[in-house]
C-alpha atoms as a PDB file:
ATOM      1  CA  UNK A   1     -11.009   3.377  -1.796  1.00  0.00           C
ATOM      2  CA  UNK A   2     -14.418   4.620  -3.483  1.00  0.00           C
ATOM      3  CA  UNK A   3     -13.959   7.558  -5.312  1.00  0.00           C
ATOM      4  CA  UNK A   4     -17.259   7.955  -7.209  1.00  0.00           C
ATOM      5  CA  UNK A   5     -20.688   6.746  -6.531  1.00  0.00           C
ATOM      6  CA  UNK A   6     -24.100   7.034  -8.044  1.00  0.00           C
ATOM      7  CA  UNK A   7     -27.823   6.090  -7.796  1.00  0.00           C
ATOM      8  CA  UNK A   8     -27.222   2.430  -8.087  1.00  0.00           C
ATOM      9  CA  UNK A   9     -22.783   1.688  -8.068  1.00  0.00           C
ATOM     10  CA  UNK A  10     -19.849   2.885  -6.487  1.00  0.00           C
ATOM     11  CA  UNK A  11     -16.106   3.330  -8.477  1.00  0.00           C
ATOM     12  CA  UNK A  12     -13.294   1.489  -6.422  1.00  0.00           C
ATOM     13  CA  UNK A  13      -9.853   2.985  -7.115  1.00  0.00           C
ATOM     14  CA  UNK A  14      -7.076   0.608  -6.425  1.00  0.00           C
ATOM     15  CA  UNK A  15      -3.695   0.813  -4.383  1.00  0.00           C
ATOM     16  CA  UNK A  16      -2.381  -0.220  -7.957  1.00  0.00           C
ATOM     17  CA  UNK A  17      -3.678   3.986  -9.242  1.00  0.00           C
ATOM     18  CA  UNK A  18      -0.677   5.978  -9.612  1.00  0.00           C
ATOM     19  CA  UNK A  19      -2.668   8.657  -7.274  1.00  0.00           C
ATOM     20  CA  UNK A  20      -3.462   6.194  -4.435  1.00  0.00           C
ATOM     21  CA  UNK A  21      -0.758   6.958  -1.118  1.00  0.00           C
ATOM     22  CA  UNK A  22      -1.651   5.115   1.904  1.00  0.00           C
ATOM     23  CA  UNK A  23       0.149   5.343   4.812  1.00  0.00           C
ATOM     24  CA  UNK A  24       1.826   1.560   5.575  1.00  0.00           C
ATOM     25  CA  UNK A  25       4.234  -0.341   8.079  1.00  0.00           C
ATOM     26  CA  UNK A  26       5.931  -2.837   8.218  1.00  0.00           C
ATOM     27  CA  UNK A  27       5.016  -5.860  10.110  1.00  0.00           C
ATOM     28  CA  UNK A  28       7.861  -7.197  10.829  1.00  0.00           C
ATOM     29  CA  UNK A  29      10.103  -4.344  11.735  1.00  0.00           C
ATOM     30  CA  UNK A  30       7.610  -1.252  12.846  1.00  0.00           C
ATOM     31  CA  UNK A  31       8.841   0.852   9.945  1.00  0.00           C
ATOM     32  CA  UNK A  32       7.087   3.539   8.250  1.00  0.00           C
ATOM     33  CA  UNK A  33       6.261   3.980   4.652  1.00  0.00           C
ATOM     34  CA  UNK A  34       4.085   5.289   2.168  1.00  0.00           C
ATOM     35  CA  UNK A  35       2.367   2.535  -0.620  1.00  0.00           C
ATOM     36  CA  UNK A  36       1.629   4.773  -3.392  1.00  0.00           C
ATOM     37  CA  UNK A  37       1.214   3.193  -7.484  1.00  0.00           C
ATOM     38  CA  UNK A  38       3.471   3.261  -9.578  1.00  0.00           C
ATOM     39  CA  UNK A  39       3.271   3.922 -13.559  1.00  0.00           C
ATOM     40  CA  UNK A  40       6.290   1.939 -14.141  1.00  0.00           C
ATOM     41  CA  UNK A  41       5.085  -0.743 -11.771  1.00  0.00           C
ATOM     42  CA  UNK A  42       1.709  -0.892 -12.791  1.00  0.00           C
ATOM     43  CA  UNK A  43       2.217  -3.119 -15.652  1.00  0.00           C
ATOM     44  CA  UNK A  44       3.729  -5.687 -13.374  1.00  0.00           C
ATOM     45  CA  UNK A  45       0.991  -5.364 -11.105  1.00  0.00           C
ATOM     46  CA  UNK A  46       2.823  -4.210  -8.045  1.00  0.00           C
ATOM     47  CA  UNK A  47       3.142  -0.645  -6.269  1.00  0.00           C
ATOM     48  CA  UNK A  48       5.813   0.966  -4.422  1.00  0.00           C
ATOM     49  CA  UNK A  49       6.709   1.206  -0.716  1.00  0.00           C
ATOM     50  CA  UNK A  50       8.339   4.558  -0.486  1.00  0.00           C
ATOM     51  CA  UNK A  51       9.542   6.831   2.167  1.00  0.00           C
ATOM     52  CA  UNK A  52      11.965   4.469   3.737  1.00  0.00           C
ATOM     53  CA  UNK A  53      14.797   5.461   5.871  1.00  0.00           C
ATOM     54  CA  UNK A  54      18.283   4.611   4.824  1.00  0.00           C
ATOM     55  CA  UNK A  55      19.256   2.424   7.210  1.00  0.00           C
ATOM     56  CA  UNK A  56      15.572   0.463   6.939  1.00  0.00           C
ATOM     57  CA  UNK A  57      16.099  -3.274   7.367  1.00  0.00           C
ATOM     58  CA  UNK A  58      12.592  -4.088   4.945  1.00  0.00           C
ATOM     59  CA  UNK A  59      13.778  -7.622   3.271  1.00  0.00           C
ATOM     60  CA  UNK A  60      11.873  -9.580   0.802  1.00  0.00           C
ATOM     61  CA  UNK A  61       9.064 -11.635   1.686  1.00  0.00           C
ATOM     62  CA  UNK A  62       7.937  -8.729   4.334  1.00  0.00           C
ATOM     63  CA  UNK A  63       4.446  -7.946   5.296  1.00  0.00           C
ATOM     64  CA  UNK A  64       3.141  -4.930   4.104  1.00  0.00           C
ATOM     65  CA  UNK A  65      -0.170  -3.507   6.503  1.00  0.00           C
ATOM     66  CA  UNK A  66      -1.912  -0.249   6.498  1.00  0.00           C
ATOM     67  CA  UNK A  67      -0.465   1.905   9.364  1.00  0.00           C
ATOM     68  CA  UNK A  68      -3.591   3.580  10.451  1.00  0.00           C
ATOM     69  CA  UNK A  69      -2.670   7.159  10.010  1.00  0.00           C
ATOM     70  CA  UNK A  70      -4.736   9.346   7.541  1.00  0.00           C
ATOM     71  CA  UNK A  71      -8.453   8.236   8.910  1.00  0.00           C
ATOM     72  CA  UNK A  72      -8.703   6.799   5.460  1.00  0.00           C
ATOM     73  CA  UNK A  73      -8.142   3.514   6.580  1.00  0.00           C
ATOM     74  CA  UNK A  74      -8.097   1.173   9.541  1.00  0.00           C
ATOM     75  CA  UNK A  75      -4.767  -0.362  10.939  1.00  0.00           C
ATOM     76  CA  UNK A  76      -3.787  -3.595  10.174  1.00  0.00           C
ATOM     77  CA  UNK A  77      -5.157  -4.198   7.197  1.00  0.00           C
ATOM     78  CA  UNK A  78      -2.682  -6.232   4.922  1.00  0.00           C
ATOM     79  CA  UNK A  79      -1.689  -4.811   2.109  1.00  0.00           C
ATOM     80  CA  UNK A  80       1.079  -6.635   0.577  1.00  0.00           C
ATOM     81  CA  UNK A  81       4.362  -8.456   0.413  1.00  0.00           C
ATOM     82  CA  UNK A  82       7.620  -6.932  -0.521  1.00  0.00           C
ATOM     83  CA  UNK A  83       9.131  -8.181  -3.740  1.00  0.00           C
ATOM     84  CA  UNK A  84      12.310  -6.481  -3.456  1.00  0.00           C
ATOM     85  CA  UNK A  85      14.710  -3.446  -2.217  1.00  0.00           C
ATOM     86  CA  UNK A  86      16.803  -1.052  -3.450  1.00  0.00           C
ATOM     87  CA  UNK A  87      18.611   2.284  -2.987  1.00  0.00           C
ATOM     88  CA  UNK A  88      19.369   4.698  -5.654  1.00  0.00           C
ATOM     89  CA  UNK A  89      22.142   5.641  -7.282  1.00  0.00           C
ATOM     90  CA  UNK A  90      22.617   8.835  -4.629  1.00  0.00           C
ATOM     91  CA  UNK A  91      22.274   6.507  -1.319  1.00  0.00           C
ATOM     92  CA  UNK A  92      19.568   8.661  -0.032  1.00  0.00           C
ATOM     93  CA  UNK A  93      16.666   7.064  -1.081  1.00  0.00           C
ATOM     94  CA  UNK A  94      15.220   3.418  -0.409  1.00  0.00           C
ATOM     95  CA  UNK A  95      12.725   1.752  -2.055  1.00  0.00           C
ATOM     96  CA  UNK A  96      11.048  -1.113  -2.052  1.00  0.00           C
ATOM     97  CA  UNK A  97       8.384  -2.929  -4.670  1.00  0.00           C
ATOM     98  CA  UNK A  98       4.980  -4.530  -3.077  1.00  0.00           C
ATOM     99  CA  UNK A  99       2.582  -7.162  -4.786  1.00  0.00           C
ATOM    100  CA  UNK A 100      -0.777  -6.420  -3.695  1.00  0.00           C
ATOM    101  CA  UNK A 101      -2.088  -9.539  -1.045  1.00  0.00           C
ATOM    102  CA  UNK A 102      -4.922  -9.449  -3.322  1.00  0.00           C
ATOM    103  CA  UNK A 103      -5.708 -10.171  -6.962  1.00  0.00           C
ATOM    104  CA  UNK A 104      -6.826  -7.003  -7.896  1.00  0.00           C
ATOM    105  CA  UNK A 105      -8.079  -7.992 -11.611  1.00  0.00           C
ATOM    106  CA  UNK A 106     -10.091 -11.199 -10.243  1.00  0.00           C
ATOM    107  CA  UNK A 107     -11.726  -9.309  -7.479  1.00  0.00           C
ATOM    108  CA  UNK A 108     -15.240 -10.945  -6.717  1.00  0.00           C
ATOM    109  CA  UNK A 109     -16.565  -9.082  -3.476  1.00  0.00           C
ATOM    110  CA  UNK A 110     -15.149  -6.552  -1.718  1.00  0.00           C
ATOM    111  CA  UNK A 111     -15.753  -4.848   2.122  1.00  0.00           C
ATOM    112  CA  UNK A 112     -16.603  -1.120   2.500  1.00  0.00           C
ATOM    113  CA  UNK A 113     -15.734   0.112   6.090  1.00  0.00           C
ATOM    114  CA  UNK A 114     -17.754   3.056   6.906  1.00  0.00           C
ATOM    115  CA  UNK A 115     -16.413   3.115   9.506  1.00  0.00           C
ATOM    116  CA  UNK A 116     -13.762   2.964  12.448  1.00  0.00           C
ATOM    117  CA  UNK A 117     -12.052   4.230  15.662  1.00  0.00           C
ATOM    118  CA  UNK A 118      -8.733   5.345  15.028  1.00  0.00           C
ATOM    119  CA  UNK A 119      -7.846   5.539  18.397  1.00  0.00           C
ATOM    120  CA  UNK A 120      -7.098   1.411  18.728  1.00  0.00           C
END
C-alpha cells in the first residue's frame, strides 16, 4: 500500500509492517480472516492470518487472497500461503502464519491500482 509520496517517489508499506491489516480469505475453504504483520514474525519474513473461527478447517499449504472488503484493495489478489496453524493455550483463538507469495526484499517492479469496482 503507498503511504507517502512526493514530487518525484512514492513509500510502499508492506503486508510484512506490523500496522498493515488487510482483510483476506481463504481460497480453498471461503473463510474469513484478517493478514495483519507481525513483530515476532517479521524476522522470519511471514505475517499472521488472524481472526479465525474455532472450528476453521485452514491447513498448511492454503491459499491466502485478499477478500475485497475495505476498498483498499481488489479481490483476489494472492497474498500468501499458510505455513502453519495453531490455537492457543485458551481454545478460543486460531491462528495461522502466512509467507508472503512474493519476495518482498527482492522486489523489482511493482503495480499501483488506482483503481477498482468493488462491486465484482
Amino acid at each position: 500500500q503507498i503511504t507517502a509520496i512526493d514530487y518525484a517517489s512514492a513509500t510502499v508499506t508492506t503486508i510484512l509492517d506490523t500496522t498493515s491489516n488487510v482483510g483476506a480469505l481463504v481460497n480453498e475453504t471461503s473463510e474469513v480472516a484478517i493478514v495483519n504483520g507481525d513483530f515476532d514474525l517479521f524476522r522470519e519474513q511471514k505475517v499472521a492470518l488472524s481472526y479465525l473461527q474455532t472450528d476453521s478447517s485452514v491447513i498448511a499449504g492454503d491459499t491466502i487472497i485478499t477478500s475485497g472488503k475495505g476498498g483498499v484493495y481488489p479481490q483476489g489478489l494472492v497474498i500468501g500461503y499458510v505455513d502453519s496453524v495453531s490455537t492457543d493455550p485458551s481454545g478460543l483463538n486460531v491462528k495461522a502464519t502466512v509467507s508472503p507469495a512474493a519476495d518482498i526484499n527482492n522486489l523489482t517492479h511493482i503495480f499501483v491500482i488506482t483503481g477498482f469496482d468493488v462491486s465484482q
